[in-house]
PDB file of N, CA and C in Angstrom:
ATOM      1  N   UNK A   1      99.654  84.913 113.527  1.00  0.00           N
ATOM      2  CA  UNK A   1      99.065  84.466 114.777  1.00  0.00           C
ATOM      3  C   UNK A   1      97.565  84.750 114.763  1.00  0.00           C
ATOM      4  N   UNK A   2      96.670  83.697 115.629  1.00  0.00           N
ATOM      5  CA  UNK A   2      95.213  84.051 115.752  1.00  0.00           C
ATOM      6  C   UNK A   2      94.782  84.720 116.585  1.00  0.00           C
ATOM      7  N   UNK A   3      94.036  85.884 116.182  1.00  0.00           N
ATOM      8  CA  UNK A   3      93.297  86.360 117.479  1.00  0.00           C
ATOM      9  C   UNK A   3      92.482  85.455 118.262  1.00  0.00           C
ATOM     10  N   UNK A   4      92.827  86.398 119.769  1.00  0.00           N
ATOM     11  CA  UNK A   4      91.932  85.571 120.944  1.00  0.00           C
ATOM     12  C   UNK A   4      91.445  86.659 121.407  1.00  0.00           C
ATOM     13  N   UNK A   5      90.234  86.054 122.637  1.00  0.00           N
ATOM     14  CA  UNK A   5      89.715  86.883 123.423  1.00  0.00           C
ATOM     15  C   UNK A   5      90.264  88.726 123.577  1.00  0.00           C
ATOM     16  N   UNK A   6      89.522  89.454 123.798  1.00  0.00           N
ATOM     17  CA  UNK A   6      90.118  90.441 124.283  1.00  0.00           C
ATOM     18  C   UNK A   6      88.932  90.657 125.374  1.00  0.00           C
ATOM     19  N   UNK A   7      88.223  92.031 125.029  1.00  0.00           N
ATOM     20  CA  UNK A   7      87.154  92.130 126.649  1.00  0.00           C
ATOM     21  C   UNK A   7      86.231  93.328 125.620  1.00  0.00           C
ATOM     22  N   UNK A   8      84.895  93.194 126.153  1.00  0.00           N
ATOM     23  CA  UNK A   8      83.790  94.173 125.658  1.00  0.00           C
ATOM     24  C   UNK A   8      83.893  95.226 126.453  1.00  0.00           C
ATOM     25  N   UNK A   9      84.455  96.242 125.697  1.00  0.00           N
ATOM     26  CA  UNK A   9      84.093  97.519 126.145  1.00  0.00           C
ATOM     27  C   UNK A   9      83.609  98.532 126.454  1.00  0.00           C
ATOM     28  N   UNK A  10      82.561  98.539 125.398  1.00  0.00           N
ATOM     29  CA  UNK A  10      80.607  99.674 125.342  1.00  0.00           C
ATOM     30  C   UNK A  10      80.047  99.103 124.746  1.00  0.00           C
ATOM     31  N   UNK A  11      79.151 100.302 125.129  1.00  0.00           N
ATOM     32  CA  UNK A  11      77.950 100.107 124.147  1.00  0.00           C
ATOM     33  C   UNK A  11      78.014 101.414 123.804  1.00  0.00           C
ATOM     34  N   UNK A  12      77.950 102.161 122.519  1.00  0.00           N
ATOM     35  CA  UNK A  12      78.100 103.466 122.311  1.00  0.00           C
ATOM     36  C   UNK A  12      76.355 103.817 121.620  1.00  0.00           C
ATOM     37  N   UNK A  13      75.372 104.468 122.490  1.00  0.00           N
ATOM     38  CA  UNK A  13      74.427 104.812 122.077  1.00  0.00           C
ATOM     39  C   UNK A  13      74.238 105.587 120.433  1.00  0.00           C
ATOM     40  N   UNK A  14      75.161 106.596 120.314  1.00  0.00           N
ATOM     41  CA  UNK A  14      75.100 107.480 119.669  1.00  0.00           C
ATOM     42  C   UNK A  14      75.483 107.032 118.077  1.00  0.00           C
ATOM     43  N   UNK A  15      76.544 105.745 118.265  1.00  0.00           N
ATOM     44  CA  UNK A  15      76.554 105.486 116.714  1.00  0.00           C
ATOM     45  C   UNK A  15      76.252 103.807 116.422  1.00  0.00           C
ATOM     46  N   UNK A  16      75.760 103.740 117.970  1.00  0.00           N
ATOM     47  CA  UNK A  16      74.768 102.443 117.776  1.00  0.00           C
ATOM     48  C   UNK A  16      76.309 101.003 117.537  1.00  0.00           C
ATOM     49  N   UNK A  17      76.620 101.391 118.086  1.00  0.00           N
ATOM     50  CA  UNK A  17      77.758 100.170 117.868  1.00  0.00           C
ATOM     51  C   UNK A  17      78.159  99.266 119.263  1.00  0.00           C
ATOM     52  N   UNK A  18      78.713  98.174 119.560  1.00  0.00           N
ATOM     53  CA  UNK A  18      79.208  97.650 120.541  1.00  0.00           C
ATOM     54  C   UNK A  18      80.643  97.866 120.524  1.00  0.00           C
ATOM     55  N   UNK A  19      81.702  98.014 121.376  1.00  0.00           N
ATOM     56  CA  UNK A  19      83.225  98.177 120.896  1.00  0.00           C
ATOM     57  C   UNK A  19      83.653  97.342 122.050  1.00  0.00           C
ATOM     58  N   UNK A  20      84.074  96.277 121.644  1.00  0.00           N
ATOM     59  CA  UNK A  20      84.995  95.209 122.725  1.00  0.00           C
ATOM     60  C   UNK A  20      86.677  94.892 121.211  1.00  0.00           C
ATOM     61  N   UNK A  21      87.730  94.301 122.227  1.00  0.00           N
ATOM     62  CA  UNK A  21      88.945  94.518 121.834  1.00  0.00           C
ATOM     63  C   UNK A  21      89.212  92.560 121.468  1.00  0.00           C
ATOM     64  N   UNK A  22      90.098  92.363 120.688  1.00  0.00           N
ATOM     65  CA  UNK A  22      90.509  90.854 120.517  1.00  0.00           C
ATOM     66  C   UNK A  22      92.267  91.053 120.258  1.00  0.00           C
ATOM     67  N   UNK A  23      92.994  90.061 121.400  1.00  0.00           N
ATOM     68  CA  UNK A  23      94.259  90.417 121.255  1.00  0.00           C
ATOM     69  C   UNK A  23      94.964  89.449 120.398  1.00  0.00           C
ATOM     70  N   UNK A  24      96.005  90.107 119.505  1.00  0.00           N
ATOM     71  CA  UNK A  24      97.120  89.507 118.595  1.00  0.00           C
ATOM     72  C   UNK A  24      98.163  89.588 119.446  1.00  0.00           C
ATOM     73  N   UNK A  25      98.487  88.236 120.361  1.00  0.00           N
ATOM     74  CA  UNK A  25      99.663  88.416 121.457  1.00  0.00           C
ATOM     75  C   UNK A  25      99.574  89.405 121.794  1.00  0.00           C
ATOM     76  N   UNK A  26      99.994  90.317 121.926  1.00  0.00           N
ATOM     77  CA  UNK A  26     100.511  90.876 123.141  1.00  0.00           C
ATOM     78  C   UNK A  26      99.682  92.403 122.459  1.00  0.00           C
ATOM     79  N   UNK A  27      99.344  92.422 121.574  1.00  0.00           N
ATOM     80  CA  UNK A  27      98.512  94.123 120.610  1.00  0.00           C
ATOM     81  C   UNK A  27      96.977  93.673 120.832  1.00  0.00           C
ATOM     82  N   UNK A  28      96.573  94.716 121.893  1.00  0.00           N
ATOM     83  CA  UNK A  28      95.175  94.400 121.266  1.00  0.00           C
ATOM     84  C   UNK A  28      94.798  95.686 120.218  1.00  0.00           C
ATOM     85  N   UNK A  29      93.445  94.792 119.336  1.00  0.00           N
ATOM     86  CA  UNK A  29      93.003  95.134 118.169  1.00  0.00           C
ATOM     87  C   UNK A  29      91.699  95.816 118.602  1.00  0.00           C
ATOM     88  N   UNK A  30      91.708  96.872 118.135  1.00  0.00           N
ATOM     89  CA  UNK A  30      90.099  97.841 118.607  1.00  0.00           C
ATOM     90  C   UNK A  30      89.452  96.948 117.495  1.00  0.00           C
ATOM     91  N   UNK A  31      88.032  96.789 118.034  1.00  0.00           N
ATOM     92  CA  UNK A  31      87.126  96.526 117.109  1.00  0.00           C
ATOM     93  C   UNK A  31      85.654  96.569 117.211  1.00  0.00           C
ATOM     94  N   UNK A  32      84.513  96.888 116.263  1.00  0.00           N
ATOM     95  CA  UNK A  32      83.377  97.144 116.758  1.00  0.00           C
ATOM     96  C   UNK A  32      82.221  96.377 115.676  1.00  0.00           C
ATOM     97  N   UNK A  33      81.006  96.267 116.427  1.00  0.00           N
ATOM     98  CA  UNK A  33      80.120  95.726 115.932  1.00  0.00           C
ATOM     99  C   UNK A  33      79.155  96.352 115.638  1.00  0.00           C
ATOM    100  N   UNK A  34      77.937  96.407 114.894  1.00  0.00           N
ATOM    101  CA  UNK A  34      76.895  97.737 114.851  1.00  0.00           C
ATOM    102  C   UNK A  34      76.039  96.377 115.547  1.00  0.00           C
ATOM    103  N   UNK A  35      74.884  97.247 115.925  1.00  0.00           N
ATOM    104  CA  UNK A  35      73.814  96.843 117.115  1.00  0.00           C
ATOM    105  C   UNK A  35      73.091  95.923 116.117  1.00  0.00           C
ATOM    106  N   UNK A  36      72.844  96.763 114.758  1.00  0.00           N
ATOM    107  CA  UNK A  36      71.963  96.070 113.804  1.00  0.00           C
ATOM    108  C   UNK A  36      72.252  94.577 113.582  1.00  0.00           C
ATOM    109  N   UNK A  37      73.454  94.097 113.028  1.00  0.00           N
ATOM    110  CA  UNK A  37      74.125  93.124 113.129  1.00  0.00           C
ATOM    111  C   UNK A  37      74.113  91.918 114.369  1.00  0.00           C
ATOM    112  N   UNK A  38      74.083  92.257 115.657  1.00  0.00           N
ATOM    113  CA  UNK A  38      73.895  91.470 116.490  1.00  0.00           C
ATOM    114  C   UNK A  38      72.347  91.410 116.698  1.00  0.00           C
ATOM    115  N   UNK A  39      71.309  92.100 116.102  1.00  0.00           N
ATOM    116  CA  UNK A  39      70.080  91.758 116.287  1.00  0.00           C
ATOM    117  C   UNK A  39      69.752  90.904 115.285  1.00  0.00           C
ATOM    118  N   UNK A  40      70.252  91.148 113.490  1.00  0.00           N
ATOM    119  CA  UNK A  40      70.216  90.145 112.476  1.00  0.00           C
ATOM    120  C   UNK A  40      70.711  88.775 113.155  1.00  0.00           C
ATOM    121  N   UNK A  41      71.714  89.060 113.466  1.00  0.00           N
ATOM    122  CA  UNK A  41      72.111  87.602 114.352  1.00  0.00           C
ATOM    123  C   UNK A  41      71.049  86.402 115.164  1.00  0.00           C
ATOM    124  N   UNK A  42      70.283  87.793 115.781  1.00  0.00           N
ATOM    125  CA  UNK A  42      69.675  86.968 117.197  1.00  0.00           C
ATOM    126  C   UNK A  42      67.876  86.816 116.583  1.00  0.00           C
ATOM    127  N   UNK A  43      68.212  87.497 115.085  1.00  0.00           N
ATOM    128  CA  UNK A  43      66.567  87.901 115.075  1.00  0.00           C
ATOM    129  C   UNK A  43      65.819  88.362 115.955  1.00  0.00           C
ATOM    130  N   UNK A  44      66.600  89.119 116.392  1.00  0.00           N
ATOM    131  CA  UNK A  44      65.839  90.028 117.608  1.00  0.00           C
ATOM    132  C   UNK A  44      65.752  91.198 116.964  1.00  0.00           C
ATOM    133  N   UNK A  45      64.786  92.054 117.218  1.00  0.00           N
ATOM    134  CA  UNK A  45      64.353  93.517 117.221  1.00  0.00           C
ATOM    135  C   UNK A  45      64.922  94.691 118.381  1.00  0.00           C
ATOM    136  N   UNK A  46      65.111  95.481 118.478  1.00  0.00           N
ATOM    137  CA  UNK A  46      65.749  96.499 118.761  1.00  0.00           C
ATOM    138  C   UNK A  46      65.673  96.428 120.383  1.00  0.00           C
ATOM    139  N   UNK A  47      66.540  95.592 120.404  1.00  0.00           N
ATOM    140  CA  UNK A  47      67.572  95.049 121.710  1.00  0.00           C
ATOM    141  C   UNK A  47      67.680  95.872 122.679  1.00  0.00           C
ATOM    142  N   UNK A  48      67.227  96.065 123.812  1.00  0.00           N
ATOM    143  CA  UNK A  48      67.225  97.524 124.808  1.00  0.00           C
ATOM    144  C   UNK A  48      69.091  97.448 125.251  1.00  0.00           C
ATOM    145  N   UNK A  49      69.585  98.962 125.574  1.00  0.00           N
ATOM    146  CA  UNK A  49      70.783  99.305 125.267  1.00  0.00           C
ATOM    147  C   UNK A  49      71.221  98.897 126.857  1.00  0.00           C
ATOM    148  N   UNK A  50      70.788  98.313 127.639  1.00  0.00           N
ATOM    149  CA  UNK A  50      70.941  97.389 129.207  1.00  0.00           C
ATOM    150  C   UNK A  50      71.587  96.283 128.491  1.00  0.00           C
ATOM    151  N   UNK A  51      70.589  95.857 127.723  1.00  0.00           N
ATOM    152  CA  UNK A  51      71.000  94.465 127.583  1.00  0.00           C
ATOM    153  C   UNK A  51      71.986  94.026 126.327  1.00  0.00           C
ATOM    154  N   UNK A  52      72.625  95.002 125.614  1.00  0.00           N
ATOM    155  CA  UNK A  52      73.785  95.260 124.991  1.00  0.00           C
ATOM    156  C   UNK A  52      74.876  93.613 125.238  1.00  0.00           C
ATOM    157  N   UNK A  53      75.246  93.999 126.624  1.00  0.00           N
ATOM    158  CA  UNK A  53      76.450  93.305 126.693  1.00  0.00           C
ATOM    159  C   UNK A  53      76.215  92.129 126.947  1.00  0.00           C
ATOM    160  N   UNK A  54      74.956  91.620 127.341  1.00  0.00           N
ATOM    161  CA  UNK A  54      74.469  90.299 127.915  1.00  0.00           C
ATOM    162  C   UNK A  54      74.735  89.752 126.536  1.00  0.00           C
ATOM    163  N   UNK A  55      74.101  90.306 124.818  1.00  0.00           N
ATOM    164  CA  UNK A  55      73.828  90.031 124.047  1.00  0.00           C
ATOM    165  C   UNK A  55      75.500  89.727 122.969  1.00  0.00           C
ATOM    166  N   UNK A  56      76.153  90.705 123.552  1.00  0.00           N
ATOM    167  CA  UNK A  56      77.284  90.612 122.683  1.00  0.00           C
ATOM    168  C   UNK A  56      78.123  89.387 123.342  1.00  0.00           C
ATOM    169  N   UNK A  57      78.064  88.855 124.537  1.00  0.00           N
ATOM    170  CA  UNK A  57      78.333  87.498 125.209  1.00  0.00           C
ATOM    171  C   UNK A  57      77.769  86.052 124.306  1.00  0.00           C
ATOM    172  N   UNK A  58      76.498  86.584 124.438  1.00  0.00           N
ATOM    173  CA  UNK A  58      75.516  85.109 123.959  1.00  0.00           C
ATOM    174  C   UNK A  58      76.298  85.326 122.429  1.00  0.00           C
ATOM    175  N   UNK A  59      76.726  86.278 121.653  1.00  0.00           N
ATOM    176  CA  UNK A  59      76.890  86.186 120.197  1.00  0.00           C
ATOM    177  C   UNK A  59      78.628  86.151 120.230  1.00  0.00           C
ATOM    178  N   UNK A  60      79.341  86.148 121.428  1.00  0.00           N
ATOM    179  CA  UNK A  60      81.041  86.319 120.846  1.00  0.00           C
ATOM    180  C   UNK A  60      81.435  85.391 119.919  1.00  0.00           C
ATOM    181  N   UNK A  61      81.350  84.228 120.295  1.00  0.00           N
ATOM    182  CA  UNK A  61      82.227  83.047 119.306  1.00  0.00           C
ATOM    183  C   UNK A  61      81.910  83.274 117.833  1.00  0.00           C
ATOM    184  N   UNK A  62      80.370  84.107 117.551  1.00  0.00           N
ATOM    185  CA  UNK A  62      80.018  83.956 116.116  1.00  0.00           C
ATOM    186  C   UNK A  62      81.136  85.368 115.695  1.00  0.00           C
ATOM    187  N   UNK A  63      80.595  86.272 116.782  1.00  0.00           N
ATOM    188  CA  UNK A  63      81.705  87.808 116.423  1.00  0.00           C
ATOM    189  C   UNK A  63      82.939  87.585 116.052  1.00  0.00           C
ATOM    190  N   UNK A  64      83.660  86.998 116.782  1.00  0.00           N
ATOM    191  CA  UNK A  64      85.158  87.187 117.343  1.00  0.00           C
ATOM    192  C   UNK A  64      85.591  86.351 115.835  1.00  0.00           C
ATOM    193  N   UNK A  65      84.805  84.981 115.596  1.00  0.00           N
ATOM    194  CA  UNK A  65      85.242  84.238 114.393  1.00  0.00           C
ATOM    195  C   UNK A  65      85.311  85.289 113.184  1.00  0.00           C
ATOM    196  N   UNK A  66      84.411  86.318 113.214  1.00  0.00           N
ATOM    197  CA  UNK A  66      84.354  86.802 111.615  1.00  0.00           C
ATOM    198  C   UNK A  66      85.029  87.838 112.393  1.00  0.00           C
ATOM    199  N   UNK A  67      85.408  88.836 113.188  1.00  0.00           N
ATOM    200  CA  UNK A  67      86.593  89.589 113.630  1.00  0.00           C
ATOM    201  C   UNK A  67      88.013  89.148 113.228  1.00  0.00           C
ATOM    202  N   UNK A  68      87.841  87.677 113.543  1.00  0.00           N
ATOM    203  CA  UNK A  68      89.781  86.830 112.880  1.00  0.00           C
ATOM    204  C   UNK A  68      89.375  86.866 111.646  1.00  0.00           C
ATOM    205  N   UNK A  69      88.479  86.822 110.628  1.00  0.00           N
ATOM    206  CA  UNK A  69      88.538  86.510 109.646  1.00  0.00           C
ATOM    207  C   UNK A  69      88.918  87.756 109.205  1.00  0.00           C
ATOM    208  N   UNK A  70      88.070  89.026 109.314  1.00  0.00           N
ATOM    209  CA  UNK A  70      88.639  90.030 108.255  1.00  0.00           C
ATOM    210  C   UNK A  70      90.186  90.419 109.342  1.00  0.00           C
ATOM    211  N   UNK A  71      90.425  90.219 110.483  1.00  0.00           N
ATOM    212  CA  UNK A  71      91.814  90.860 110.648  1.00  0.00           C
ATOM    213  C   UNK A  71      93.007  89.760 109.991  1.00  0.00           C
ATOM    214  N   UNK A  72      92.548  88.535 109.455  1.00  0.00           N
ATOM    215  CA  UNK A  72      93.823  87.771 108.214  1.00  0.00           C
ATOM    216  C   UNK A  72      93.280  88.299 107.344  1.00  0.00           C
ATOM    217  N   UNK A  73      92.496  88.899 106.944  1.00  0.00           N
ATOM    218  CA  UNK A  73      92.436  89.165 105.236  1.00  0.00           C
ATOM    219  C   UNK A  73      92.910  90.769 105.120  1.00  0.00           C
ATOM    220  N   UNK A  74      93.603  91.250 106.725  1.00  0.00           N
ATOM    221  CA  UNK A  74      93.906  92.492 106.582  1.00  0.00           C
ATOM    222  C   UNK A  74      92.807  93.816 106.046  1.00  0.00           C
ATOM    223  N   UNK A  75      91.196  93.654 106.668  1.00  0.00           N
ATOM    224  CA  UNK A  75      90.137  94.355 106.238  1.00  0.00           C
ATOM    225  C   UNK A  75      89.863  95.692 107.634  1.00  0.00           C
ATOM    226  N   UNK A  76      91.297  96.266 107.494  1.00  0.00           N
ATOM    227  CA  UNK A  76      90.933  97.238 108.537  1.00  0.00           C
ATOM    228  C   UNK A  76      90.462  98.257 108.157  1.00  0.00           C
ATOM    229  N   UNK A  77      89.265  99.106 109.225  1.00  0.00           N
ATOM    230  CA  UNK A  77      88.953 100.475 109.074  1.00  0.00           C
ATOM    231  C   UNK A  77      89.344 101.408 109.977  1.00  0.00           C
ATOM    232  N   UNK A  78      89.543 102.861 109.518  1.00  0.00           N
ATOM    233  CA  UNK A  78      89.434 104.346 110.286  1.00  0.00           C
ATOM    234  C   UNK A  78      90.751 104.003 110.890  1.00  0.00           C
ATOM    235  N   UNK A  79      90.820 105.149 111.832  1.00  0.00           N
ATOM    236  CA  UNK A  79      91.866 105.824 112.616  1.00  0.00           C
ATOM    237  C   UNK A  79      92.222 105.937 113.820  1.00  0.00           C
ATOM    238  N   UNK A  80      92.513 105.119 114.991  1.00  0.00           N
ATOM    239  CA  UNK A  80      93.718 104.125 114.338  1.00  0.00           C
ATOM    240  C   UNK A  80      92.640 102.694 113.576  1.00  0.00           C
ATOM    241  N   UNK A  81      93.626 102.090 112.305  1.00  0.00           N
ATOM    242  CA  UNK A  81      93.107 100.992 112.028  1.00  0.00           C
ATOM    243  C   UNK A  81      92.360  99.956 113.420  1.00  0.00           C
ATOM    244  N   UNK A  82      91.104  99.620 112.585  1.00  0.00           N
ATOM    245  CA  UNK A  82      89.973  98.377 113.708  1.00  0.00           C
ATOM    246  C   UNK A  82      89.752  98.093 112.597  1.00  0.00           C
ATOM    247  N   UNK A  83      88.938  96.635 113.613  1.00  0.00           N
ATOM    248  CA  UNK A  83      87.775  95.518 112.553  1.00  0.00           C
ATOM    249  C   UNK A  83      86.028  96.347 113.011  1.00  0.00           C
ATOM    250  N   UNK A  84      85.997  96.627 111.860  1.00  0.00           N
ATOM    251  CA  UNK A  84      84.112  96.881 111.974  1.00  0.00           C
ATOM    252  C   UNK A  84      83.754  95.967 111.183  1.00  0.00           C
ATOM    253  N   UNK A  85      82.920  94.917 112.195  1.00  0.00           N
ATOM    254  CA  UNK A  85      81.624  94.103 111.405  1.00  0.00           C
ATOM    255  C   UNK A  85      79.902  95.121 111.551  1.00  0.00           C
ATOM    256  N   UNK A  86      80.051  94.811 110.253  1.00  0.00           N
ATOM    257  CA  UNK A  86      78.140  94.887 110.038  1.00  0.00           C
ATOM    258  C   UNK A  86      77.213  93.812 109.211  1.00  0.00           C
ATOM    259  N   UNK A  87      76.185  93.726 109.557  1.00  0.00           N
ATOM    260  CA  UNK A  87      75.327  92.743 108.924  1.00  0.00           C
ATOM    261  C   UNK A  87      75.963  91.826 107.808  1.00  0.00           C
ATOM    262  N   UNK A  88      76.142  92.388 106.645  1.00  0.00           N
ATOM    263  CA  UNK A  88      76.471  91.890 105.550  1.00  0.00           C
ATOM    264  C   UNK A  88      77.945  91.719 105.680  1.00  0.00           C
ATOM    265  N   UNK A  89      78.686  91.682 107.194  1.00  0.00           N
ATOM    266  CA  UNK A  89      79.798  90.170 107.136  1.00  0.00           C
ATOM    267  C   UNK A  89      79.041  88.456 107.270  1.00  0.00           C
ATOM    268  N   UNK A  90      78.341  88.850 107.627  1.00  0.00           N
ATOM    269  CA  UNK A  90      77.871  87.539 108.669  1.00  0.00           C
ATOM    270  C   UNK A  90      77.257  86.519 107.809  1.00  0.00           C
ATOM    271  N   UNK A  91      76.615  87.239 106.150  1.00  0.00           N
ATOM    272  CA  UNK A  91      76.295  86.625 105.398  1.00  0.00           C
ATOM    273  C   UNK A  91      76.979  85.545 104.418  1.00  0.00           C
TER     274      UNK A  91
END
């Protein structure tokens, strides 16, 4: 089955990541983005941490697509298993 939507959850200052969820029916899937990555995205420079979620909106469809991609290729990390994208998915 394909992941869909789930909902953005932070912005975590401290390890610089965004963490919103994408559900497999009825499981949702933790998953996170690093900040760096959505600025490579936007070619933006160091994105004030307000405007986090505005930004992870304008970028979902590109996220969420490479989120389904590594959760079919089964590319989970840490504890409990998530999808972490960074820069060098997107390439």
């Amino acid at each position: 089955m394909a992941l869909t939507h789930g909902v953005f959850q932070s912005f975590e200052y401290n390890r610089m990541v965004v963490l919103f969820s994408m559900m497999n029916d009825a499981t949702e899937v933790a998953c996170a983005i690093s900040t760096s990555a959505m600025d490579e995205l936007e070619k933006a420079t160091r994105t004030k941490p307000e405007q986090r979620e505005e930004q992870f909106i304008r970028l979902r469809d590109r996220i969420e697509a490479c989120a389904a991609h590594k959760f079919a290729n089964a590319e989970f990390e840490g504890k409990p298993p998530g999808i972490v994208l960074r820069s060098i998915d997107f390439r």
